[in-house]
N, C-alpha and C. Protein backbone atom coordinates (compact mmCIF):
# COMPACT_ATOMS: atom_id res chain seq x y z
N UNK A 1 -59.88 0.18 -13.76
CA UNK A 1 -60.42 -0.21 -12.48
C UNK A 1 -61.08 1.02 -11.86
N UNK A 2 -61.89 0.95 -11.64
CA UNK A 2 -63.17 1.67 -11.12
C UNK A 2 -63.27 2.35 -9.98
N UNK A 3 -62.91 2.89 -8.73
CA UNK A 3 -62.15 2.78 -7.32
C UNK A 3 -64.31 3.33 -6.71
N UNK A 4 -64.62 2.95 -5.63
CA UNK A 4 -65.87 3.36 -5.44
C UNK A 4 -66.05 4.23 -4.12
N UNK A 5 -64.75 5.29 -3.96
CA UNK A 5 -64.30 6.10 -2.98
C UNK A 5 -64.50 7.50 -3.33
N UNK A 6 -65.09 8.60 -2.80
CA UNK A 6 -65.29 9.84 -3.56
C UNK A 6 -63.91 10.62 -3.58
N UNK A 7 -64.04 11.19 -4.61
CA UNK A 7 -63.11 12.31 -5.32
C UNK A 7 -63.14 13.41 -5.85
N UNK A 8 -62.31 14.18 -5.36
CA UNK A 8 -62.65 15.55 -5.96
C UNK A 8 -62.49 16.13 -7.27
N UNK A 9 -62.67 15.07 -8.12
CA UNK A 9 -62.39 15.37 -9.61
C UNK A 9 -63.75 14.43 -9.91
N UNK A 10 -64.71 15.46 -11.04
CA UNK A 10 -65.61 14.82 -11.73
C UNK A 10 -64.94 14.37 -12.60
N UNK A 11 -65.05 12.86 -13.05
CA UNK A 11 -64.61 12.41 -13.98
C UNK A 11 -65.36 12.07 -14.97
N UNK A 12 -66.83 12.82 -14.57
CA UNK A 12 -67.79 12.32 -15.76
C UNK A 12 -67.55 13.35 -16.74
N UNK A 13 -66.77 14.54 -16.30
CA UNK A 13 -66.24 15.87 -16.95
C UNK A 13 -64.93 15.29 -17.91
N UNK A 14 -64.04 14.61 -17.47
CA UNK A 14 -63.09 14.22 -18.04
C UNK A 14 -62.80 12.91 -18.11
N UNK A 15 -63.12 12.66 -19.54
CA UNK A 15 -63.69 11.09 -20.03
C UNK A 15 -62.68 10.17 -20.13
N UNK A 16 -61.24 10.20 -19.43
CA UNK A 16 -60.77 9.38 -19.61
C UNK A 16 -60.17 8.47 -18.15
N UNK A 17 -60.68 8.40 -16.89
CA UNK A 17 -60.82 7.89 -15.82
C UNK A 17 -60.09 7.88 -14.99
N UNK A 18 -60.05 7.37 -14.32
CA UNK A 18 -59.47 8.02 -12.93
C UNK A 18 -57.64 7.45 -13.05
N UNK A 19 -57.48 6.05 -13.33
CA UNK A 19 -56.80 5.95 -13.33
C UNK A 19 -55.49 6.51 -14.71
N UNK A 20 -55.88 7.87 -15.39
CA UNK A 20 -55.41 8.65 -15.95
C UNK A 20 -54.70 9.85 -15.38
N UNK A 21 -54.72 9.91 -14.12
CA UNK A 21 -54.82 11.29 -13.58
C UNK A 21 -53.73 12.19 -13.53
N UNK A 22 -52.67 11.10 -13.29
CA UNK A 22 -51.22 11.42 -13.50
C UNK A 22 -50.59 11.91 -14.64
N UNK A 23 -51.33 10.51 -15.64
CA UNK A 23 -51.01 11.35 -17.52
C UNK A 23 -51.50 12.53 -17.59
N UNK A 24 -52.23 12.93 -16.99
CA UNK A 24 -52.91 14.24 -17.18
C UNK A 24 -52.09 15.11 -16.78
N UNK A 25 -51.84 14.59 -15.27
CA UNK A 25 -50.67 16.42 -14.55
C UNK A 25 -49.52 15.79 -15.22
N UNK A 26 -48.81 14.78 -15.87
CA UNK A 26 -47.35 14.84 -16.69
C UNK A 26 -47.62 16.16 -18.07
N UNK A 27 -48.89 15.83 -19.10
CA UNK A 27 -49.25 16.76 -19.88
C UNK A 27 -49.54 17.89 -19.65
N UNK A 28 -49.76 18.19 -18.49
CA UNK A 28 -49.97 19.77 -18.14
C UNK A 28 -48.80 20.10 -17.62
N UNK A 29 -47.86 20.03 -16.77
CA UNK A 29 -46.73 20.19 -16.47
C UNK A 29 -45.68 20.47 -17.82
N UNK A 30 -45.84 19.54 -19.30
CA UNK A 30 -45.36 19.62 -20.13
C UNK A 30 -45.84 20.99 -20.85
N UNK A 31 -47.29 21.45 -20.82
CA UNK A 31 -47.50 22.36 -21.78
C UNK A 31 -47.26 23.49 -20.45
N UNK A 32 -47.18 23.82 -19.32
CA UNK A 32 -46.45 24.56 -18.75
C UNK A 32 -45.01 24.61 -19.02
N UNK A 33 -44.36 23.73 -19.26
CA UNK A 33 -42.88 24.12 -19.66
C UNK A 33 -42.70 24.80 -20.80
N UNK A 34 -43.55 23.94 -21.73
CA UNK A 34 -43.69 25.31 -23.43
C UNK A 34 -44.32 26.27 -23.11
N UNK A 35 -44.87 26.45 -22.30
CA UNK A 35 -45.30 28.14 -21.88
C UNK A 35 -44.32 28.81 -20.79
N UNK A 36 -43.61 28.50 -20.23
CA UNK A 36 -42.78 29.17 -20.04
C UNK A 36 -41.41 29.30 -21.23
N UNK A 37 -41.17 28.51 -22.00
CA UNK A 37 -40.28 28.25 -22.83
C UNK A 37 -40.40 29.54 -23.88
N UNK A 38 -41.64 29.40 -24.77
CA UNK A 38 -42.06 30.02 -25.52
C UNK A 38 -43.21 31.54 -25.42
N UNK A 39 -44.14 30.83 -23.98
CA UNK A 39 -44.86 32.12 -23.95
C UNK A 39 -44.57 33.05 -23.13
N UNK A 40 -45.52 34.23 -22.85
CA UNK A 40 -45.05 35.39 -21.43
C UNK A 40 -45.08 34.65 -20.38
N UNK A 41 -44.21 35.53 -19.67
CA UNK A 41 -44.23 34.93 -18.17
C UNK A 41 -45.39 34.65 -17.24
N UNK A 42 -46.34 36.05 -17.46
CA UNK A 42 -47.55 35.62 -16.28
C UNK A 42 -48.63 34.54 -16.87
N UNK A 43 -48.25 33.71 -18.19
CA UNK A 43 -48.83 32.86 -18.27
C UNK A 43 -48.44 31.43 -17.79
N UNK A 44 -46.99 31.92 -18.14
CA UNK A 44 -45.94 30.40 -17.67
C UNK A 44 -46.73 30.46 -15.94
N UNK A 45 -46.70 31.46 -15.35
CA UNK A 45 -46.87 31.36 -13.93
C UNK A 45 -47.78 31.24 -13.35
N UNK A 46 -48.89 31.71 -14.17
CA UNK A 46 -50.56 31.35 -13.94
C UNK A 46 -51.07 29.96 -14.33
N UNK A 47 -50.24 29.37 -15.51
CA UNK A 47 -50.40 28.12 -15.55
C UNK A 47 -49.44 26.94 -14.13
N UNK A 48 -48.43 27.56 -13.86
CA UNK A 48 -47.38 26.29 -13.21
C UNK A 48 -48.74 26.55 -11.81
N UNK A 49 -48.96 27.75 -11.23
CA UNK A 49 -49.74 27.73 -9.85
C UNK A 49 -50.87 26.65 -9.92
N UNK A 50 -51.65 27.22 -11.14
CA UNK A 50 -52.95 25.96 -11.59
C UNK A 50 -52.21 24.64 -11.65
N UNK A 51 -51.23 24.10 -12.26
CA UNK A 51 -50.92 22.97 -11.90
C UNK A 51 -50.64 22.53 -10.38
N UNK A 52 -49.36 23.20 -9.83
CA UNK A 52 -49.09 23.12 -8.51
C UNK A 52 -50.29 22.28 -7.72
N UNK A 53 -51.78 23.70 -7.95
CA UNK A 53 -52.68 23.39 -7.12
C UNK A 53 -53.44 21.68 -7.57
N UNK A 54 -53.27 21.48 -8.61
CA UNK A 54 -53.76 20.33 -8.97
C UNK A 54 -52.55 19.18 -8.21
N UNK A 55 -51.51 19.12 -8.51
CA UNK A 55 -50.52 18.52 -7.61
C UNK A 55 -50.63 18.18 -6.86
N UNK A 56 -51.43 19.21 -5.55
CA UNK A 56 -50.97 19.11 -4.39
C UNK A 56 -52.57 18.40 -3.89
N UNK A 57 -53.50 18.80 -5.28
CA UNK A 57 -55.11 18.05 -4.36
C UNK A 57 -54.82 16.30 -4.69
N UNK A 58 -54.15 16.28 -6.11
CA UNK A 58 -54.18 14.94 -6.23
C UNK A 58 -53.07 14.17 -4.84
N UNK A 59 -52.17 14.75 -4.46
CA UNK A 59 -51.30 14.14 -3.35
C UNK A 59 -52.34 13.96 -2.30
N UNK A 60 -53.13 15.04 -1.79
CA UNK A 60 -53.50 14.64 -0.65
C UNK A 60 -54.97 13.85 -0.92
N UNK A 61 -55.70 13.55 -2.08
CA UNK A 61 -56.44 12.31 -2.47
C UNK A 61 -56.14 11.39 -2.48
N UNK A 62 -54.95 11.13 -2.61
CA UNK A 62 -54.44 10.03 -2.43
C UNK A 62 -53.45 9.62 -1.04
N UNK A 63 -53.08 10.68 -0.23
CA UNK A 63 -52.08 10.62 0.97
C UNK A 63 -53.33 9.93 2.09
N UNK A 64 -54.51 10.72 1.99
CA UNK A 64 -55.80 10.03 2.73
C UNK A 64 -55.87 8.56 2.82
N UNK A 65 -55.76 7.39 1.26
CA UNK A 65 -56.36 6.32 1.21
C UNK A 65 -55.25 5.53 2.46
N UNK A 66 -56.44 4.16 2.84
CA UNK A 66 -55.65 3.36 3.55
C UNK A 66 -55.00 2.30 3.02
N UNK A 67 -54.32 1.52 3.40
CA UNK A 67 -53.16 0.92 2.69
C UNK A 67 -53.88 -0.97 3.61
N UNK A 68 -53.87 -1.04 3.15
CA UNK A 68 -54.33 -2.64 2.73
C UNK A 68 -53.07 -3.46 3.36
N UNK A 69 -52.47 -3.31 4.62
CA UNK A 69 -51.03 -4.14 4.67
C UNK A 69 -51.62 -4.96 5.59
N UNK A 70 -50.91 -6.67 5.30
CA UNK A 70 -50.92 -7.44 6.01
C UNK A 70 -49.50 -7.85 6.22
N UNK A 71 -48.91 -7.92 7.48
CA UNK A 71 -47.75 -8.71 8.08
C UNK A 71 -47.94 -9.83 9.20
């Protein structure tokens, strides 16, 4: 589903759509854990911040939308 609201993620950059976005920060969050697991630290930490920051744009892309309630 297609959403026709702007976003701060080109998704013509990353071909698999919007409603992916989450699989995406679960997989990055995951290869941050094997980098902290396995690699140096200032990578584990340079990667978790780059996630974080992705975290926190996708929350507030989505904390913005309005909510459709009828009572």
């Amino acid at each position: 589903m297609w959403l026709s609201v702007e976003s701060i993620i080109d998704w013509r950059i990353i071909r698999c759509g919007p409603d992916m976005e989450f699989t995406l920060l679960f997989l990055a969050i995951a290869v941050v854990m094997l980098a902290a697991w396995r690699g140096p630290r200032p990578l584990a930490l340079g990667l978790y911040a780059a996630v974080l920051i992705a975290c926190v744009a996708t929350y507030l892309h989505h904390a913005t939308d309005t909510l459709k309630l009828s009572f």
